[in-house]
Protein backbone atom coordinates (compact mmCIF):
# COMPACT_ATOMS: atom_id res chain seq x y z
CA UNK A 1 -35.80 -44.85 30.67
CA UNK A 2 -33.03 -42.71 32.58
CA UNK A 3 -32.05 -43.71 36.24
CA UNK A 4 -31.41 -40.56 38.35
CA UNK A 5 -33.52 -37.41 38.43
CA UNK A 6 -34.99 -33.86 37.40
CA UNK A 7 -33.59 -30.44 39.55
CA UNK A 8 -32.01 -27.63 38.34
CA UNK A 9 -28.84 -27.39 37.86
CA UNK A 10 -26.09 -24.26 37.62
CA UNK A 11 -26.27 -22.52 40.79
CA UNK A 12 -23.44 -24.58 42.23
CA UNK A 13 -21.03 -23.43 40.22
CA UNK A 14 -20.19 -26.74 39.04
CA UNK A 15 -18.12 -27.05 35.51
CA UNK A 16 -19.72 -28.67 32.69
CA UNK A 17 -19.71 -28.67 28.94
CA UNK A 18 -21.79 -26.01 27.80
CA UNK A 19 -23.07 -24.52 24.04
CA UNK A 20 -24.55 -21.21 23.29
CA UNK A 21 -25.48 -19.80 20.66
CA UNK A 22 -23.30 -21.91 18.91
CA UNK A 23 -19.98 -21.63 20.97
CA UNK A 24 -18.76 -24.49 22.49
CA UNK A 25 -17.15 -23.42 26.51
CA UNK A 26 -15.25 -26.06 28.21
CA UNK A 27 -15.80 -26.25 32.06
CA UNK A 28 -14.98 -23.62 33.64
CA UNK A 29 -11.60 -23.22 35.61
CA UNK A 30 -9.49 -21.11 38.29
CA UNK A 31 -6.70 -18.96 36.40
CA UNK A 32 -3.44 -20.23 36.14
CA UNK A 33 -5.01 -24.49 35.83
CA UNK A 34 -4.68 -26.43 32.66
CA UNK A 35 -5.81 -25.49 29.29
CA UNK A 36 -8.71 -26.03 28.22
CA UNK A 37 -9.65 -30.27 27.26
CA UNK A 38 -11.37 -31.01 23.58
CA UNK A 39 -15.01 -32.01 24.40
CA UNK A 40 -15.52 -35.58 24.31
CA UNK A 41 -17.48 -37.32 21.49
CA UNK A 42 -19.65 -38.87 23.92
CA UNK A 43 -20.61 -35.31 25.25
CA UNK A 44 -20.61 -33.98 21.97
CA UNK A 45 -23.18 -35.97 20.85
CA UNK A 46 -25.36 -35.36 23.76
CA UNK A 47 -25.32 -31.66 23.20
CA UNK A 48 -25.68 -32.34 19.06
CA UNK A 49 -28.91 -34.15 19.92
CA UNK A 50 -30.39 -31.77 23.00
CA UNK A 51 -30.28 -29.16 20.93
CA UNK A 52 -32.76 -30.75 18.34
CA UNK A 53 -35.32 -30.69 20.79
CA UNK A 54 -37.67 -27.56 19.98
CA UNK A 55 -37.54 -24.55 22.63
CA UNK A 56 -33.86 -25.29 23.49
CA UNK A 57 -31.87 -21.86 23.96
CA UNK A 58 -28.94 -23.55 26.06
CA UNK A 59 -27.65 -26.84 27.18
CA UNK A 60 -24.90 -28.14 29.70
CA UNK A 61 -23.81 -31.57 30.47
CA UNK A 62 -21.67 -33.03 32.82
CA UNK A 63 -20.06 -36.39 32.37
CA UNK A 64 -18.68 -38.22 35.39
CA UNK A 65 -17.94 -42.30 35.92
CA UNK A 66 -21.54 -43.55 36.06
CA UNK A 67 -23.14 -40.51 35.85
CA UNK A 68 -24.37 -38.05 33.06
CA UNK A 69 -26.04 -35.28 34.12
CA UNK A 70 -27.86 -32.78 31.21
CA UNK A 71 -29.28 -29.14 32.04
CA UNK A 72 -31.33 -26.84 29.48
CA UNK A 73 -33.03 -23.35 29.13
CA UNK A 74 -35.75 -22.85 27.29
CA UNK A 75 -37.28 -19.99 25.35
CA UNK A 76 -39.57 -17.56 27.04
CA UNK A 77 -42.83 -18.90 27.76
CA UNK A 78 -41.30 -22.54 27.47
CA UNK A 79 -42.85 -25.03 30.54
CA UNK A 80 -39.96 -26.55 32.08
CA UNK A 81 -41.28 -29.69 32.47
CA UNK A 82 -43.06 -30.02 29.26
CA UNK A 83 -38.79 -29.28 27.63
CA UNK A 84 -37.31 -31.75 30.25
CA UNK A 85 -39.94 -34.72 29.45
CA UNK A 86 -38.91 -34.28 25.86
CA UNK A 87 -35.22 -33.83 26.12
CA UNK A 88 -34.94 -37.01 28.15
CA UNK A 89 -36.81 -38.64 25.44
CA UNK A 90 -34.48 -37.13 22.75
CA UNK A 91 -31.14 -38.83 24.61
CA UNK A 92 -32.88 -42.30 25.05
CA UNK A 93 -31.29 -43.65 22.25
CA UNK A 94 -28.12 -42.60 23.84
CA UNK A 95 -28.23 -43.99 27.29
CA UNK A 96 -25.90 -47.01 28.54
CA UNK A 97 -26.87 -49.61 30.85
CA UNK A 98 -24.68 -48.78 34.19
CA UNK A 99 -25.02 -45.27 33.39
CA UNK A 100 -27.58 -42.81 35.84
CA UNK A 101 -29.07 -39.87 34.06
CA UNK A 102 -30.14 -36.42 35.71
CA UNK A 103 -32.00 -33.73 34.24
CA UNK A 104 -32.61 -30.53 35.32
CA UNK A 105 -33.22 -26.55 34.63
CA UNK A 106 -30.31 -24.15 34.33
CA UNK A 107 -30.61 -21.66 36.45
CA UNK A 108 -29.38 -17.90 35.43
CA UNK A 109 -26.44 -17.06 37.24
C-alpha cells in the first residue's frame, strides 16, 4: 500500500496539476514566468484513474522526485475518509517501489 500520508491539501498555495470539470490547469505561476508545461503521462494517468472513483468532483496531484502527492473533493454529503480510502485503492496499481504517496482533502480556497 502507499508510503506517506492523509491531510488536506490546497491551502498552501502550492502548484499542482489540477482537472475540473473537465479542464486540465497546469500549476499555477507568477505573471511574467514560463509558459505553461504539457502534463506528464505519469500525472495524466493518475488524474484519468482518480477520477473513476465515484463522488469525485475535483482532483490535484503533485509530482516531485520520490514523492506523489494526490488531493480530491468530493460531492456534497461525500465522507472524506470513506473517498480517500477508495482513491488510494484506485492508484494502487499505479504506485512504484521508491515512490511515497500522500493523500489528502482539497481545501476551498
Amino acid at each position: 500500500m502507499a508510503q506517506g500520508g492523509v491531510g488536506t491539501f490546497g491551502g498552501d498555495g502550492a502548484a499542482g496539476w489540477l482537472v475540473d470539470c473537465g479542464v486540465v490547469r497546469g500549476p499555477s505561476r507568477m505573471a511574467g514566468s514560463d509558459p505553461p508545461r504539457p502534463i506528464p503521462p505519469a500525472v495524466r494517468r493518475v488524474l484519468e484513474v482518480v477520477y473513476t472513483v465515484d463522488g469525485v468532483v475535483a482532483a490535484r496531484v503533485w509530482q516531485s522526485p520520490g514523492k506523489v502527492a494526490v488531493g480530491v473533493s468530493g460531492r456534497q454529503g461525500t465522507s472524506p475518509n470513506d473517498l480517500l480510502r477508495r482513491v488510494e485503492a484506485a492508484v494502487v496499481g499505479l504506485q512504484e517501489p521508491g515512490i511515497a504517496w500522500d493523500f489528502g482533502w482539497l481545501q476551498e480556497t
